[in-house]
Protein backbone atom coordinates (compact mmCIF):
# COMPACT_ATOMS: atom_id res chain seq x y z
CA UNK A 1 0.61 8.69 19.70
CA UNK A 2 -3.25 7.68 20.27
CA UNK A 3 -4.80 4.60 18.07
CA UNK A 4 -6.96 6.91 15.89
CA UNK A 5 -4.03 9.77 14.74
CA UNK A 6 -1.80 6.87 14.40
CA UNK A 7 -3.70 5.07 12.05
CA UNK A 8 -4.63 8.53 10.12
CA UNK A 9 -1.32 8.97 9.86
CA UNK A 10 -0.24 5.75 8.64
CA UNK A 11 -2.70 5.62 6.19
CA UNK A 12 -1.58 8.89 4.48
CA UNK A 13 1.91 7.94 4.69
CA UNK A 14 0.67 4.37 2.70
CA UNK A 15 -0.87 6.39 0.09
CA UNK A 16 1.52 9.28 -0.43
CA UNK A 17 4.22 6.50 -0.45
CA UNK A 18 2.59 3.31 -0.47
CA UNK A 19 4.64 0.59 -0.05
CA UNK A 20 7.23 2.09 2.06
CA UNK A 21 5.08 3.25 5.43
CA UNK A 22 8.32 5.09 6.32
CA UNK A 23 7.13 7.99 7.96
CA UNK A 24 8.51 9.42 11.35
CA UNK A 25 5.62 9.81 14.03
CA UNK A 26 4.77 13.25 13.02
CA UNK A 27 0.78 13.12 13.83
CA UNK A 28 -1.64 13.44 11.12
CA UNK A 29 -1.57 16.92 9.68
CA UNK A 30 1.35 18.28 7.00
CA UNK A 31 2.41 17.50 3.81
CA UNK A 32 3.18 13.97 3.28
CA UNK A 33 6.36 12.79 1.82
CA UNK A 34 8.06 12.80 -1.65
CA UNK A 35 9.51 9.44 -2.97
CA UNK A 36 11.77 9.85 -5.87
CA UNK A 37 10.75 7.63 -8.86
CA UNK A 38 12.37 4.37 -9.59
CA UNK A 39 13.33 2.54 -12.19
CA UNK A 40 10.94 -0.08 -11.85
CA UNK A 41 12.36 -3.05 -13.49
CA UNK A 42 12.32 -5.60 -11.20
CA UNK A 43 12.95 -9.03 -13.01
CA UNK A 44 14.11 -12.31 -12.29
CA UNK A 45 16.56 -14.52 -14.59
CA UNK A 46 15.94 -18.20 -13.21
CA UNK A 47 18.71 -19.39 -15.63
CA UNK A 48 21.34 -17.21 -14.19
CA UNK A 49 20.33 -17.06 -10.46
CA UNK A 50 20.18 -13.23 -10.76
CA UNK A 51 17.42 -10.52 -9.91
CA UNK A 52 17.08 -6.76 -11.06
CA UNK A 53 15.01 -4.87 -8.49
CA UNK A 54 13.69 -1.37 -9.03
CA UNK A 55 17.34 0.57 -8.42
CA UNK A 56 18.42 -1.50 -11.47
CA UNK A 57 20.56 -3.37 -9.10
CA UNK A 58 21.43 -6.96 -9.33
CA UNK A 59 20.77 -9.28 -6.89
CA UNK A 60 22.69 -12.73 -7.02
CA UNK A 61 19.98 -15.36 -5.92
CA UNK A 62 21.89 -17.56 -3.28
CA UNK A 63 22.14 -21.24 -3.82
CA UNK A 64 19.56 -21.62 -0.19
CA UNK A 65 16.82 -19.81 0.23
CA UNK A 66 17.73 -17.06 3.04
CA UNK A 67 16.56 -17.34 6.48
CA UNK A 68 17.15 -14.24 8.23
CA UNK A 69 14.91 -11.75 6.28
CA UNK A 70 14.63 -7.78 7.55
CA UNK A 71 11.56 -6.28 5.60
CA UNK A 72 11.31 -2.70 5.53
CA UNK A 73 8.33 -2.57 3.50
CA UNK A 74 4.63 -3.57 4.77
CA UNK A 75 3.35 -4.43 1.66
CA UNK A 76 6.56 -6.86 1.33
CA UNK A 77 6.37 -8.31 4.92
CA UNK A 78 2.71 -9.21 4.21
CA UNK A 79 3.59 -10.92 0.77
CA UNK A 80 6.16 -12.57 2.95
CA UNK A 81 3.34 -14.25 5.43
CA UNK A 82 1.55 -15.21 2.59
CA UNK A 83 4.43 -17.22 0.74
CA UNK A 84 4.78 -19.02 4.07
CA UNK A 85 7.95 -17.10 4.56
CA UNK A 86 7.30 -15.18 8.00
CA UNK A 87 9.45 -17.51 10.28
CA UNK A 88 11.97 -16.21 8.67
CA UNK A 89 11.51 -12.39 9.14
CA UNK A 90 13.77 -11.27 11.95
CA UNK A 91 13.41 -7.60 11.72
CA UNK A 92 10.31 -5.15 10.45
CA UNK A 93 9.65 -1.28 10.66
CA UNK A 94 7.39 0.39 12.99
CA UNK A 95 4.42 0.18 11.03
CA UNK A 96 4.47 -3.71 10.26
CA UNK A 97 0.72 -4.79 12.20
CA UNK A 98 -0.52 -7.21 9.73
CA UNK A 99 -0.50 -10.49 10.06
CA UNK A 100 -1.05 -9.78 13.99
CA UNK A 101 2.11 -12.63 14.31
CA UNK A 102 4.49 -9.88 12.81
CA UNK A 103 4.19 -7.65 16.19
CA UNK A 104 6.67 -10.43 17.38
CA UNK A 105 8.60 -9.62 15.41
CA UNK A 106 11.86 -6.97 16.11
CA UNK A 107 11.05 -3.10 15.40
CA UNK A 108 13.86 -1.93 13.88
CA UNK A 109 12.97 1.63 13.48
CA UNK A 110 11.76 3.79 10.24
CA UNK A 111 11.79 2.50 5.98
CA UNK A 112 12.36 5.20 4.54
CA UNK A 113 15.82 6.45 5.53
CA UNK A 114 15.88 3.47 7.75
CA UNK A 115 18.55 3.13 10.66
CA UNK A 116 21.27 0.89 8.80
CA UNK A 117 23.10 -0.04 12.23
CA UNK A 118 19.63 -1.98 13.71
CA UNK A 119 19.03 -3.53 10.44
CA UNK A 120 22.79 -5.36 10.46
CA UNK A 121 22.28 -6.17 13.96
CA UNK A 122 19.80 -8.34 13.10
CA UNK A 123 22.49 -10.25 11.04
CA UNK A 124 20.23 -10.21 8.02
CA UNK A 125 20.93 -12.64 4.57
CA UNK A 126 18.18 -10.65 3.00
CA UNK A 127 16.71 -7.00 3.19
CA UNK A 128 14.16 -5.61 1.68
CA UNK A 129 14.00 -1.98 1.15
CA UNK A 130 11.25 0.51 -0.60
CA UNK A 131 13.08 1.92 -3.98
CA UNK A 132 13.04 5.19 -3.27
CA UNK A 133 15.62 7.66 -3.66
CA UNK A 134 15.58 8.61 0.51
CA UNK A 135 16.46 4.39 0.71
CA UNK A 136 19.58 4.34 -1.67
CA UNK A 137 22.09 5.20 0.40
CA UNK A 138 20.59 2.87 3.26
CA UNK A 139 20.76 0.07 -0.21
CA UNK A 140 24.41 1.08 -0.92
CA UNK A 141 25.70 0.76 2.61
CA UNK A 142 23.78 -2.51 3.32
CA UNK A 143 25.70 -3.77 -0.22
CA UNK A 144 28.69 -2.46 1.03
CA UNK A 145 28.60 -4.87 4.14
CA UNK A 146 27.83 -8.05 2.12
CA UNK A 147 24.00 -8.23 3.07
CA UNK A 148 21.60 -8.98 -0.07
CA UNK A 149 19.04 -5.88 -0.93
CA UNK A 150 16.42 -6.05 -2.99
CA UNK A 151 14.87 -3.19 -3.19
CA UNK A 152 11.29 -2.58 -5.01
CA UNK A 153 8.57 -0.17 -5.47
CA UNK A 154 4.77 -1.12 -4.98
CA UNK A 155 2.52 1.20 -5.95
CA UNK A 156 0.39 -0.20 -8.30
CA UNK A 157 -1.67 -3.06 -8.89
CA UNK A 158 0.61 -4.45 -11.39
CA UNK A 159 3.41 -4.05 -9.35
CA UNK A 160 2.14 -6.60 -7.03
CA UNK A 161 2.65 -9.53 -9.40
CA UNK A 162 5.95 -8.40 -10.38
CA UNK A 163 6.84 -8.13 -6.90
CA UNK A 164 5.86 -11.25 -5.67
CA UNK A 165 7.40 -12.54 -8.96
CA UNK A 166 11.17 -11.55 -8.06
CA UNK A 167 10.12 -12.58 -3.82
CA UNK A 168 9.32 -16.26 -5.09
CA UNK A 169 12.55 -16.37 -7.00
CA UNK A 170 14.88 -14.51 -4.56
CA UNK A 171 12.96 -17.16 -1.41
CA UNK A 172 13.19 -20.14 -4.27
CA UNK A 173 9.24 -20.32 -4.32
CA UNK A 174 8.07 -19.40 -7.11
CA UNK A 175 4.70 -21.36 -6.94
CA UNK A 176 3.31 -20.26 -4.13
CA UNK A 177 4.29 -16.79 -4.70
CA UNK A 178 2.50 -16.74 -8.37
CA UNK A 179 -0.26 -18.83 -6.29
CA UNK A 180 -0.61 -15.62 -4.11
CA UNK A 181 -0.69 -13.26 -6.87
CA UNK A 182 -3.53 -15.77 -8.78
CA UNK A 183 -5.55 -15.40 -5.70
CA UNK A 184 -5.69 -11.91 -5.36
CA UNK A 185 -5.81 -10.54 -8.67
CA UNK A 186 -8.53 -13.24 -9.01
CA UNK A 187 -10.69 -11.12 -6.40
CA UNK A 188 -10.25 -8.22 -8.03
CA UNK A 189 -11.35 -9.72 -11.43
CA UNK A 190 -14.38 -11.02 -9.76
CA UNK A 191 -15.11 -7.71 -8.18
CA UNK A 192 -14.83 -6.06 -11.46
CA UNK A 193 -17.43 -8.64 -13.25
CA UNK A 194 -19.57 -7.87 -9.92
CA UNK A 195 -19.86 -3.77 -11.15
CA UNK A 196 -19.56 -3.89 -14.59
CA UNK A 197 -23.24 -3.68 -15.16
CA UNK A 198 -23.74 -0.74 -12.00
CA UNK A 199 -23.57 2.59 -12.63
CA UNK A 200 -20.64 4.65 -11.81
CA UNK A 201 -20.44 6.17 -8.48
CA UNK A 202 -18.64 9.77 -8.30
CA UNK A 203 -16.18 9.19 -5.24
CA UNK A 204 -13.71 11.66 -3.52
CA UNK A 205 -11.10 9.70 -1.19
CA UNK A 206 -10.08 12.72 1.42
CA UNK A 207 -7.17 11.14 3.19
CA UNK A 208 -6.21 14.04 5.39
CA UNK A 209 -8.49 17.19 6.55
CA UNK A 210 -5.80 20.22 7.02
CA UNK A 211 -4.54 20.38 4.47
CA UNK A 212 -7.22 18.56 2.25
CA UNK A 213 -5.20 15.65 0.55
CA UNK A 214 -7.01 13.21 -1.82
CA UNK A 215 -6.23 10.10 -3.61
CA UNK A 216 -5.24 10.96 -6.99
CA UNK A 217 -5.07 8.35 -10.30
CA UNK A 218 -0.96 7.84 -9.05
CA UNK A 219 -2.59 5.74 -6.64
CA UNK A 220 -3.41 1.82 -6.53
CA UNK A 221 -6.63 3.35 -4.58
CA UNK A 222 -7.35 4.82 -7.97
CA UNK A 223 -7.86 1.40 -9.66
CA UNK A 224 -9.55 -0.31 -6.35
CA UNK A 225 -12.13 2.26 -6.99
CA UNK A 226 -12.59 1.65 -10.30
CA UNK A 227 -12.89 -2.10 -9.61
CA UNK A 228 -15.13 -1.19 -7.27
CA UNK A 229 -17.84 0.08 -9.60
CA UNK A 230 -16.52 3.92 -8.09
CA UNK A 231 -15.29 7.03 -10.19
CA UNK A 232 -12.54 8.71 -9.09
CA UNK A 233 -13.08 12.75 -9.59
CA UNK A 234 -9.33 13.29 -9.00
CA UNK A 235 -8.79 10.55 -11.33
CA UNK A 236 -6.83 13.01 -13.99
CA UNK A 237 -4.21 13.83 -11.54
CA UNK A 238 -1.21 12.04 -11.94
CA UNK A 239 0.05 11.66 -8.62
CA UNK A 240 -1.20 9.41 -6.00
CA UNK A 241 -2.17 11.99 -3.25
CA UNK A 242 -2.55 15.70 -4.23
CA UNK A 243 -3.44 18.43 -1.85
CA UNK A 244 -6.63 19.98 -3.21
CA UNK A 245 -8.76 23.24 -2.00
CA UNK A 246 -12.01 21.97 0.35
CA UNK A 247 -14.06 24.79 -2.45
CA UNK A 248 -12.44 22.75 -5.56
CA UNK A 249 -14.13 19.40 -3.71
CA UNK A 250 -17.22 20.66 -3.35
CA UNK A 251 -17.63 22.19 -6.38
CA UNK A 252 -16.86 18.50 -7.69
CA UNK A 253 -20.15 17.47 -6.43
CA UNK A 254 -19.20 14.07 -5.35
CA UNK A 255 -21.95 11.35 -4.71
CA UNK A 256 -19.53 9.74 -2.14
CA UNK A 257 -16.96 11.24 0.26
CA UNK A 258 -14.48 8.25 1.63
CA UNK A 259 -12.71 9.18 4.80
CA UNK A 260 -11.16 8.15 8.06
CA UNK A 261 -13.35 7.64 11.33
CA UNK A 262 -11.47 11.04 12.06
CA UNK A 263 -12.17 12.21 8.99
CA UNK A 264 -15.87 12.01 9.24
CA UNK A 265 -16.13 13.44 12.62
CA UNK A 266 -14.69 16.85 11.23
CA UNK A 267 -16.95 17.07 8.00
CA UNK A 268 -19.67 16.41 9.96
CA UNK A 269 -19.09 19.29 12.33
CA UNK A 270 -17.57 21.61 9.80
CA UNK A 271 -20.12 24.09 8.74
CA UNK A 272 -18.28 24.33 4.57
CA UNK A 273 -19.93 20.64 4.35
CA UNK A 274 -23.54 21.24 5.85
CA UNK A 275 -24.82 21.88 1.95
CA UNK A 276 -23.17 18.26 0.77
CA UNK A 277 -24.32 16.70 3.41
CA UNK A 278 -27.72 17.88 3.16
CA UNK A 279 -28.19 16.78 -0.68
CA UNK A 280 -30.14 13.49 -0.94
CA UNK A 281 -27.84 10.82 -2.48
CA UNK A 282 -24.44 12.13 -0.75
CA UNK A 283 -22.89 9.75 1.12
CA UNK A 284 -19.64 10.06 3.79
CA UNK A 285 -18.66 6.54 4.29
CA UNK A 286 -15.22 5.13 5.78
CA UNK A 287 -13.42 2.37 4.55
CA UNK A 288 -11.37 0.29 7.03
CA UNK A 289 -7.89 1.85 6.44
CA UNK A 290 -6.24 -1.32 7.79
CA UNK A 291 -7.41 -3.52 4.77
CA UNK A 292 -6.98 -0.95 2.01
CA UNK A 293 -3.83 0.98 3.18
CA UNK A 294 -1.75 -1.22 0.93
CA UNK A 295 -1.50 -2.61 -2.02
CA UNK A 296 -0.54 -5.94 -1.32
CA UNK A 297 -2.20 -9.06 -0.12
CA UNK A 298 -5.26 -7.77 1.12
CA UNK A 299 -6.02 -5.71 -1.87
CA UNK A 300 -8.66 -8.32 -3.09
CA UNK A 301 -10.68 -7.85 0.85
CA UNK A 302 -10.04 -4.35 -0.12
CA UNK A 303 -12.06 -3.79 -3.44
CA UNK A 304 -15.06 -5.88 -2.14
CA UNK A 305 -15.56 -3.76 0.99
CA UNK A 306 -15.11 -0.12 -1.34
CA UNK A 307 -17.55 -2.04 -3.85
CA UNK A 308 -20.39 -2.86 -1.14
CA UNK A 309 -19.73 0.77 0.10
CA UNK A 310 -20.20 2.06 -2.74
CA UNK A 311 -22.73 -0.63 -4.29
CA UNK A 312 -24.72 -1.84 -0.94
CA UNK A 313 -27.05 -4.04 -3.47
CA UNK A 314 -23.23 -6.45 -4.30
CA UNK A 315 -23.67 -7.31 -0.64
CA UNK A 316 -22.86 -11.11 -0.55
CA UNK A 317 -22.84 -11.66 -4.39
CA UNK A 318 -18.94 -11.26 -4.76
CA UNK A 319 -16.97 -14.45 -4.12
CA UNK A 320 -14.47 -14.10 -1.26
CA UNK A 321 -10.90 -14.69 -2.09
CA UNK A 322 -7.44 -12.96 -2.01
């Protein structure tokens, strides 16, 4: 699959699903996938040596940290860099490019659905799985062998913390891992202080062209935009990526259309956008999809480059960080 599809297509599959990156190499256009919703209750019980992830499954903490750690979540393998944990990832899906050291790391296929068989070659004392309903059999049969699962679902800012919450415990770091979440939700407070006096740029995310999909207020983009100083005008829909009609956009008058370097070379040769682009004041601009795909530990880099897109004047003025 070329670079540029590849990376479209990753970046819808982030959104639609966002921790889990688990799509199959479809190319860029269709529908993108349906994860189930979990329970979300991830917590950790220090006292008793036992986690909850987001199945509602408990997770016996073992009395050594593991050392042979299969991640089948991005956002997950990057919190595991972070932590100072990566030595000890022997297996990652296909979509795992960040930090560049994980591409040394073994491909063992697909999240979502993933191929159980590669993941217990790897002779794994940890996995971590996306908890969605297309991973609980994968969880179940992984149990079912004796390997730990912990399975969680990142979708949202504040699921970040929590995540890296029950990752410290289950690794028997909890410092660094709360040190991790400090820094980055640190940025985002800082980028927040940084727009709270701007005025409020209207913003349409289009993350895929046929058919128009756009980030929705399901998604953690929802709230990076908001940090950002940006309003959302699919804010009001629930879910994190719906598929909209290119006449309901427009008629949405945004001031700024995000997009992928793809993206921006269709609206700019599709003659439905000539008007938008025309007005004074519209903007297309496009975010590097490899910072913001996720919302893990890059989401602080993330919400200052959307808020000196959308608010060139910040450039400079927000502290770096997270």
């Amino acid at each position: 699959m070329p670079r540029t599809t590849r990376s479209t297509a990753l970046a819808l599959c982030l959104i639609a699903v966002p921790a889990a990156a688990g799509c199959r190499d479809a190319g860029s256009h269709g529908s993108p996938p349906t994860a189930a919703p979990a329970t979300r209750s991830a917590t950790s019980d220090a006292t008793r040596g036992v986690l909850r992830d987001d199945f509602g499954d408990s997770v016996i903490v073992a009395a050594t940290p593991p050392e042979r750690i299969v991640s089948l979540v991005p956002a997950t393998t990057e919190m595991l860099y972070a932590i100072g944990a990566g030595a000890r990832l022997v297996g990652r899906t296909r979509w795992d490019d960040y930090p560049p050291a994980v591409r040394r790391v073994p491909d063992v296929g697909d999240a979502l659905r993933p191929n159980v068989e590669a993941v217990l070659a790897r002779r794994p004392d940890l996995v971590l799985l996306y908890a969605s309903a297309d991973d609980r059999d994968a969880a179940l049969r992984l149990r079912a062998a004796g390997v730990a699962t912990l399975s969680l679902r990142i979708d949202r800012v504040a699921d970040f913390r929590r995540a890296l919450a029950v990752l410290g415990s289950a690794l028997h770091d909890s410092a660094r891992a709360a040190a991790v979440a400090d820094s980055v939700l640190g940025t985002l407070a800082r980028v927040r202080a940084a727009t709270a006096g701007a005025s409020r740029v209207s913003v349409v995310w289009q993350v895929e062209i046929t058919p128009v999909i756009v980030i929705g207020g399901g998604s953690f983009l929802d709230e990076l935009l908001r940090d950002a100083g940006g309003r959302n005008l699919y804010g009001e829909v629930t879910v994190p990526a719906p598929q909209v009609s290119l006449e309901d956009l427009l008629d949405r008058a945004p001031e700024v259309v995000l997009t992928s370097p793809a993206g921006a070379r269709a609206i700019r040769v599709d003659p439905r956008w000539g008007s938008w682009l025309s007005m004074p004041g519209h903007r297309l601009l496009v975010p590097d999809t490899a910072v913001v795909g996720l919302p893990s530990v890059r989401m602080g880099e993330a919400a200052v480059e959307l808020a000196t897109l959308l608010h060139p004047e910040l450039r400079g003025r927000i502290a770096p960080g997270g």
